[in-house]
C-alpha atoms as a PDB file:
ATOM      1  CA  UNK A   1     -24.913 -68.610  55.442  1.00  0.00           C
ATOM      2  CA  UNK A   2     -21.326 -68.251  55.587  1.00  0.00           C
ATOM      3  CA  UNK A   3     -19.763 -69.958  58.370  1.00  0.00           C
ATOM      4  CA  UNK A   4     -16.336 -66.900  58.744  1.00  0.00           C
ATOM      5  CA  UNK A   5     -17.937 -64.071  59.676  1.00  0.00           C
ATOM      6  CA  UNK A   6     -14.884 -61.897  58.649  1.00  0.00           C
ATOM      7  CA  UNK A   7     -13.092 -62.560  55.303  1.00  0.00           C
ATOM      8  CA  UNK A   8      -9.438 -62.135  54.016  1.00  0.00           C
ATOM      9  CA  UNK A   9      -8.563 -60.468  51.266  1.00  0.00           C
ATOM     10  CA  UNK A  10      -7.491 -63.481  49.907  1.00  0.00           C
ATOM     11  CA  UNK A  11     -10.628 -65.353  50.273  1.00  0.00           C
ATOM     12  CA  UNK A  12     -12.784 -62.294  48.587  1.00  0.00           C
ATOM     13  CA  UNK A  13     -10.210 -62.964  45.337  1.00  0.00           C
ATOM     14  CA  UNK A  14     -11.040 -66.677  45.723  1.00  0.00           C
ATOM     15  CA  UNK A  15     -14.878 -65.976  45.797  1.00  0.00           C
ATOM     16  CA  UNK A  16     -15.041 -63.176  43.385  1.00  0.00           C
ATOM     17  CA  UNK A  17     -12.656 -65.163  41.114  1.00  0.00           C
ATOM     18  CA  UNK A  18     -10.927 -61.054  40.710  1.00  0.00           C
ATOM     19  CA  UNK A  19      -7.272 -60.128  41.502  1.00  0.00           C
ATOM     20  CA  UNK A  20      -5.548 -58.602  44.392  1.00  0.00           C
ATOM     21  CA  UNK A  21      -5.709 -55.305  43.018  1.00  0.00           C
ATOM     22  CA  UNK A  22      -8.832 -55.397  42.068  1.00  0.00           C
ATOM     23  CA  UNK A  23     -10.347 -56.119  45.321  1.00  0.00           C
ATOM     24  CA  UNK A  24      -7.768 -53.566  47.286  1.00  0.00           C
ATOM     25  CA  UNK A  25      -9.373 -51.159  44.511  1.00  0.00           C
ATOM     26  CA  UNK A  26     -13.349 -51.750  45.656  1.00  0.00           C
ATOM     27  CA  UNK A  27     -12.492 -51.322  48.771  1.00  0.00           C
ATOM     28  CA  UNK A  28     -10.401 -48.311  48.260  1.00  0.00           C
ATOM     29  CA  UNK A  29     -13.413 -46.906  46.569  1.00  0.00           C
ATOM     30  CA  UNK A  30     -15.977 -48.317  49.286  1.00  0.00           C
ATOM     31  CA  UNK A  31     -17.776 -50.395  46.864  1.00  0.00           C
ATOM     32  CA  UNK A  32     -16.607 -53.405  48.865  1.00  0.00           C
ATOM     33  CA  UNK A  33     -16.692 -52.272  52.990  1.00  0.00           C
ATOM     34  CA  UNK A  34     -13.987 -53.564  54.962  1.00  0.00           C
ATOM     35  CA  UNK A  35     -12.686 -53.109  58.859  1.00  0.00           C
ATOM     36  CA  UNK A  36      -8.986 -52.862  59.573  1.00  0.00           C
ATOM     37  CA  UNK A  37      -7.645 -54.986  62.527  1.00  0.00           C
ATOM     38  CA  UNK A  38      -4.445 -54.138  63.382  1.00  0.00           C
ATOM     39  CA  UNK A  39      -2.463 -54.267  59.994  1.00  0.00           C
ATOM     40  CA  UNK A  40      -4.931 -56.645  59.001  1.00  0.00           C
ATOM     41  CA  UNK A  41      -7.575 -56.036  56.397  1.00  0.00           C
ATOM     42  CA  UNK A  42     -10.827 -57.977  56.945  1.00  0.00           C
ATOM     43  CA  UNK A  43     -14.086 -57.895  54.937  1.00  0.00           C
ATOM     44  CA  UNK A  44     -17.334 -59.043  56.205  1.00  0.00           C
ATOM     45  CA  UNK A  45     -19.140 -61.897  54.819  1.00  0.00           C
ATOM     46  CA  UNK A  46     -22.137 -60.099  54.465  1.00  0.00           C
ATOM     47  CA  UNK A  47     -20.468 -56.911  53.097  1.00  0.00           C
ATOM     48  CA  UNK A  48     -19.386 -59.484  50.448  1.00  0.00           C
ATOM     49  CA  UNK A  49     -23.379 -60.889  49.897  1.00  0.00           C
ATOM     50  CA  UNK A  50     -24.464 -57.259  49.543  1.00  0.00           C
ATOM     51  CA  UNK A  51     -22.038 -56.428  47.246  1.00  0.00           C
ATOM     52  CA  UNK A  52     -22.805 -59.616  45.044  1.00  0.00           C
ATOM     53  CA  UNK A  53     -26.530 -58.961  45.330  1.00  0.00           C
ATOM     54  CA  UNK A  54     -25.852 -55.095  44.806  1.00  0.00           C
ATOM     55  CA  UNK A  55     -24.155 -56.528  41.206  1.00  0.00           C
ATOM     56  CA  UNK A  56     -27.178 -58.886  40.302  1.00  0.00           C
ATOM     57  CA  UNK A  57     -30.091 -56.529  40.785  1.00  0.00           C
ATOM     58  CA  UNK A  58     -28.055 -54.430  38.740  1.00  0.00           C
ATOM     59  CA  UNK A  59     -27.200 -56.830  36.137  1.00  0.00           C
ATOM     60  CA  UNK A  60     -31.619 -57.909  35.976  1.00  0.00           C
END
């Protein structure tokens, strides 16, 4: 389990090993949920674990 419950966009580009566009764009599409805080744009860990397992069920 991941110990941030929330996630930068930064750290989903770290963890996905994908750009900054490319994560702005799955979450522009909702393929990758997100909250807004502020200005700030957060993503929740286990949005993040869906979305992986969402890929590898697909990928099987």
């Amino acid at each position: 389990m991941r110990d941030e419950k929330l996630l930068t966009v930064p750290d989903v580009m770290a963890r996905l090993k994908l750009g900054r566009s490319t994560v702005y764009d799955l979450i522009r599409s909702r393929r990758l949920p997100s909250i807004t805080i502020g200005r700030a744009r957060r993503i929740p860990s286990i949005a993040l674990d869906d979305y992986i397992q969402r890929h590898l069920e697909e990928a099987a």
